[in-house]
C-alpha atoms as a PDB file:
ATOM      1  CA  UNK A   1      39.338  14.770 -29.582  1.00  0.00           C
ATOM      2  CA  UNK A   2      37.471  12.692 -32.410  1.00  0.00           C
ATOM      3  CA  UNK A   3      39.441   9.369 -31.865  1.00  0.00           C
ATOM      4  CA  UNK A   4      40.916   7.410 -28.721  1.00  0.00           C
ATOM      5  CA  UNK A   5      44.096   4.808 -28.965  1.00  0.00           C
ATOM      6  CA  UNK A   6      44.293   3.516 -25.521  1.00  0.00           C
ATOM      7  CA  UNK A   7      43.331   0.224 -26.745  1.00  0.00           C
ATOM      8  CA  UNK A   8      45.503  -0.008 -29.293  1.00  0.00           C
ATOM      9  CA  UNK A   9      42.654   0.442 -32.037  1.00  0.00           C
ATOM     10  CA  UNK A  10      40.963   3.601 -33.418  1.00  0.00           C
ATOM     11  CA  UNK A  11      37.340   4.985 -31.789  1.00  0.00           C
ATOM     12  CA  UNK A  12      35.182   7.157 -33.989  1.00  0.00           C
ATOM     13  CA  UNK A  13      32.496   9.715 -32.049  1.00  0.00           C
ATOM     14  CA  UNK A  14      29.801   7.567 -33.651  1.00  0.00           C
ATOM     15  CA  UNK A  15      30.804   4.731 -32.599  1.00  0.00           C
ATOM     16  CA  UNK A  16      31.234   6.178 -29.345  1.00  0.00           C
ATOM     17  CA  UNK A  17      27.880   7.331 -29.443  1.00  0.00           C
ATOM     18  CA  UNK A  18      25.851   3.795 -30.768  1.00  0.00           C
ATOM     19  CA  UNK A  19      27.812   2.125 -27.931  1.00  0.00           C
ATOM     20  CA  UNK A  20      26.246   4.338 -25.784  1.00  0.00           C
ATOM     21  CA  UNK A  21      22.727   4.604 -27.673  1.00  0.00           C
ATOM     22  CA  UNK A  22      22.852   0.632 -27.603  1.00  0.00           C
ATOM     23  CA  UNK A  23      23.818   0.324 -23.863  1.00  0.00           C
ATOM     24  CA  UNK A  24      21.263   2.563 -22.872  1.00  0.00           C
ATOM     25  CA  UNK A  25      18.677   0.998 -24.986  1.00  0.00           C
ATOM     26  CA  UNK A  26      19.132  -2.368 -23.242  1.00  0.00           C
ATOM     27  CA  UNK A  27      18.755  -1.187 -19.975  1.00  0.00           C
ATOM     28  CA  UNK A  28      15.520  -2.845 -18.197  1.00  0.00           C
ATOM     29  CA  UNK A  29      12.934  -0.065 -18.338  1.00  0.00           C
ATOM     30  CA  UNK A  30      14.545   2.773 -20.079  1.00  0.00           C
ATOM     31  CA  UNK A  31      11.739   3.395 -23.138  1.00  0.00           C
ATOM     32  CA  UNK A  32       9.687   3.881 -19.630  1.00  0.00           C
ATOM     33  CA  UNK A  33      12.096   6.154 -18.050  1.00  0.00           C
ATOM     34  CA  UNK A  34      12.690   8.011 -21.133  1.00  0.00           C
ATOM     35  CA  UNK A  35       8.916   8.660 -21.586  1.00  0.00           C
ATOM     36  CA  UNK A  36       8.275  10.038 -18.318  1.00  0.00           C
ATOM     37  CA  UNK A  37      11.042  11.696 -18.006  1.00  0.00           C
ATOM     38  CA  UNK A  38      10.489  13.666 -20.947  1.00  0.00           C
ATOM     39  CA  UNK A  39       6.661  14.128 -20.320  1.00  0.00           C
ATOM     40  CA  UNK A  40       7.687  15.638 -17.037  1.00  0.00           C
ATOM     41  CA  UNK A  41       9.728  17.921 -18.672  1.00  0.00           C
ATOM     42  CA  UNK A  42       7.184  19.345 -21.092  1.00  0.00           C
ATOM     43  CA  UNK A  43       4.489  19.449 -18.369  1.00  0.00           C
ATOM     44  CA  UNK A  44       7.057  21.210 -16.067  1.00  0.00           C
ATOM     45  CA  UNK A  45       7.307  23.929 -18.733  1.00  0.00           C
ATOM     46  CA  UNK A  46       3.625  24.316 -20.005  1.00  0.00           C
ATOM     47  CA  UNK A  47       1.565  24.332 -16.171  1.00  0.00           C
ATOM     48  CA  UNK A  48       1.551  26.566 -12.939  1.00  0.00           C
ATOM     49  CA  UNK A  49       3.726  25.211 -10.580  1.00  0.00           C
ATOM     50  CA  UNK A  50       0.800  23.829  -8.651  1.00  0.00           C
ATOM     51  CA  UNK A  51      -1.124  22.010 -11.380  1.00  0.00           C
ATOM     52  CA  UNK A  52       2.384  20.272 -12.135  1.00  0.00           C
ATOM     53  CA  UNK A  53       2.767  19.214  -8.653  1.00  0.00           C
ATOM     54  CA  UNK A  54      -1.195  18.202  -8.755  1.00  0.00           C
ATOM     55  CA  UNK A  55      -0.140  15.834 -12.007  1.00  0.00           C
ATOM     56  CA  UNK A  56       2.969  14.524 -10.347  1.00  0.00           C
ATOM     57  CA  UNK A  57       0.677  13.795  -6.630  1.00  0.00           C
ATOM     58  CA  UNK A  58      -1.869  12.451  -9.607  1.00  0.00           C
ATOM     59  CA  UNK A  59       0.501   9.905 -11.161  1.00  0.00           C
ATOM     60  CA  UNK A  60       1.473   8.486  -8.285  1.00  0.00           C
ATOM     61  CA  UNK A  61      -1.781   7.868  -6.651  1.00  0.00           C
ATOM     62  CA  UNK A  62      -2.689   6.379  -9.902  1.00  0.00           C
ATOM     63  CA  UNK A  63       0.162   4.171 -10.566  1.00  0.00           C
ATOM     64  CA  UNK A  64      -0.452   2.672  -7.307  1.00  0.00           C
ATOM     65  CA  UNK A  65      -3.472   1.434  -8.244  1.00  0.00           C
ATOM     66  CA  UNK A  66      -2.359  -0.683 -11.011  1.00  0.00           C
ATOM     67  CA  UNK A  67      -0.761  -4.101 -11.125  1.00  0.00           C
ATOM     68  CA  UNK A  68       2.638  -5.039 -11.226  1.00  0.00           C
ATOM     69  CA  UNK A  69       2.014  -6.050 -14.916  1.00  0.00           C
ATOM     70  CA  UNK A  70       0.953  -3.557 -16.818  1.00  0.00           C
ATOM     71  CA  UNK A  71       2.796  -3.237 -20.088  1.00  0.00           C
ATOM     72  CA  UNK A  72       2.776   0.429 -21.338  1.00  0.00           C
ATOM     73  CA  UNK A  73       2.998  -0.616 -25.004  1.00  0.00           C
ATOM     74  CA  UNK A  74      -0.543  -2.186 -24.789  1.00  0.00           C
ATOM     75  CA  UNK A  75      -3.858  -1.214 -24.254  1.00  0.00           C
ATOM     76  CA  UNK A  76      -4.578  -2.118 -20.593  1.00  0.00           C
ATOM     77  CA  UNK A  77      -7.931  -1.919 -18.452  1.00  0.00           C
ATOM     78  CA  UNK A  78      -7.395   0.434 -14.907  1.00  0.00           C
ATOM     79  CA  UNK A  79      -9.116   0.023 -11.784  1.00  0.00           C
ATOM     80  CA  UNK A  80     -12.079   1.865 -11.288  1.00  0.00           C
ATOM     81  CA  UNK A  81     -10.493   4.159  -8.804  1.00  0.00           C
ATOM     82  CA  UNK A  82      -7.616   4.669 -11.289  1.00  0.00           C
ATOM     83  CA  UNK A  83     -10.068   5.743 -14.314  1.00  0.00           C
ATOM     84  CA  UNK A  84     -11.553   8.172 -11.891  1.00  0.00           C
ATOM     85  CA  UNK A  85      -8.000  10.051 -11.401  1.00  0.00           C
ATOM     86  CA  UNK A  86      -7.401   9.598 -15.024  1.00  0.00           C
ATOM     87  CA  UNK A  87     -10.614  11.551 -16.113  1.00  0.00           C
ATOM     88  CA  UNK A  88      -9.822  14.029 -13.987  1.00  0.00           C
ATOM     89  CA  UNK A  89      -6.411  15.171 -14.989  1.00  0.00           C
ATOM     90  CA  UNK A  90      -7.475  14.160 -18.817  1.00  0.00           C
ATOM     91  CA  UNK A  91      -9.909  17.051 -18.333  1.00  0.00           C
ATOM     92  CA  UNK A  92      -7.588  19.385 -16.498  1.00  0.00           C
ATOM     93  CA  UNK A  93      -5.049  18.460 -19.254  1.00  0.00           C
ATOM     94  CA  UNK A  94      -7.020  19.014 -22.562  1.00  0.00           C
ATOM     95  CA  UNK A  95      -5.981  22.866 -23.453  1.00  0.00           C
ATOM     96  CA  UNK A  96      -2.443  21.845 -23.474  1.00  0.00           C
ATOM     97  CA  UNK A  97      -1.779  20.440 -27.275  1.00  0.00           C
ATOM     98  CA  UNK A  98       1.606  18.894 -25.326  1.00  0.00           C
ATOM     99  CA  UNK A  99       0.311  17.072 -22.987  1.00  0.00           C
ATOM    100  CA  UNK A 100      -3.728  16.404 -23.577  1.00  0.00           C
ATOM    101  CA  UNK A 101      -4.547  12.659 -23.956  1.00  0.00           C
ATOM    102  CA  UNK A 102      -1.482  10.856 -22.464  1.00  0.00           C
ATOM    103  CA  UNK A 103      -2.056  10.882 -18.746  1.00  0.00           C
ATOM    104  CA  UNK A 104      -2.751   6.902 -19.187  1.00  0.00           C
ATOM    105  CA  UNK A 105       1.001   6.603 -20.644  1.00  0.00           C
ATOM    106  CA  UNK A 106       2.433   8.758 -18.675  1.00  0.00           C
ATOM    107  CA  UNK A 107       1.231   6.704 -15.437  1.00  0.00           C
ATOM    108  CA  UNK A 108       1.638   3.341 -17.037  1.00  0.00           C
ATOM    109  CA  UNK A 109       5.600   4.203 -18.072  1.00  0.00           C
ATOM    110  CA  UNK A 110       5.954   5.738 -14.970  1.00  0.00           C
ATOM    111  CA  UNK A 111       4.678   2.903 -12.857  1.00  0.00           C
ATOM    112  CA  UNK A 112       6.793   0.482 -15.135  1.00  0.00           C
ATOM    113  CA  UNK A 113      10.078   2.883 -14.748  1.00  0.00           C
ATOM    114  CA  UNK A 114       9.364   1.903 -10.563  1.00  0.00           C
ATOM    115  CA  UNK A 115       9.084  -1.258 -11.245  1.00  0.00           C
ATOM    116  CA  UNK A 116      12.233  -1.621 -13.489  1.00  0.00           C
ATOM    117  CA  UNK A 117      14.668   0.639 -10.860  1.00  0.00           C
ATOM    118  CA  UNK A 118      13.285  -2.168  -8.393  1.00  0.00           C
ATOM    119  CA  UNK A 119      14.362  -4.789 -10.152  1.00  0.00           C
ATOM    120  CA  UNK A 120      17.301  -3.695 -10.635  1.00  0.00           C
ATOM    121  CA  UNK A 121      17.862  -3.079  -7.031  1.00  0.00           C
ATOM    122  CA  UNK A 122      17.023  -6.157  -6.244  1.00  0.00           C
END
């Protein structure tokens, strides 16, 4: 079913689809979401189970550590404490091509994605 006529006017699948693309795009946090999302994915796939759930129990203590306005497109300075957990999983990290030198990101889009969803809750 390429086309819909319930309004009266033709629909094409791209259409459709930019609608969409443009929708999600403007939703508050969703290059964020989209990151981590995406980063947890390929991390899922490439470590043991329990170094995974060490970089997910890693992200969050991180993330809580920063402020509420870190901007993940920027270069930002962490905590002291943060750095420390960042170091750590950077070297845990560096034999995987996929993953290796974006555990800063991955926190900082995470912690923004939180910070969006509570917005939005709000």
């Amino acid at each position: 079913m390429a086309s819909s006529n319930k309004t009266g006017r033709t629909t094409s699948g791209a259409t459709v689809a930019r609608d969409f693309n443009n929708a999600l795009n403007s939703t508050l946090g969703f290059e964020a979401m989209r990151f981590t999302a995406n980063y947890a994915r390929i991390a899922q796939g490439e470590l043991r189970a329990c170094d995974y759930e060490e970089l997910m129990l890693a992200v969050r203590d991180a993330a809580k550590l920063l402020p509420d306005t870190i901007d993940p497109s920027k270069e930002n300075e962490w905590p002291a404490e943060a750095e420390e957990i960042n170091q750590r999983m950077e070297d845990k990290l560096k034999d995987y091509d996929k993953l290796a030198g974006c555990f800063k990101k991955l926190v900082e889009n995470a912690h923004a994605a939180g910070i969006a969803a509570n917005k939005r809750q709000q």
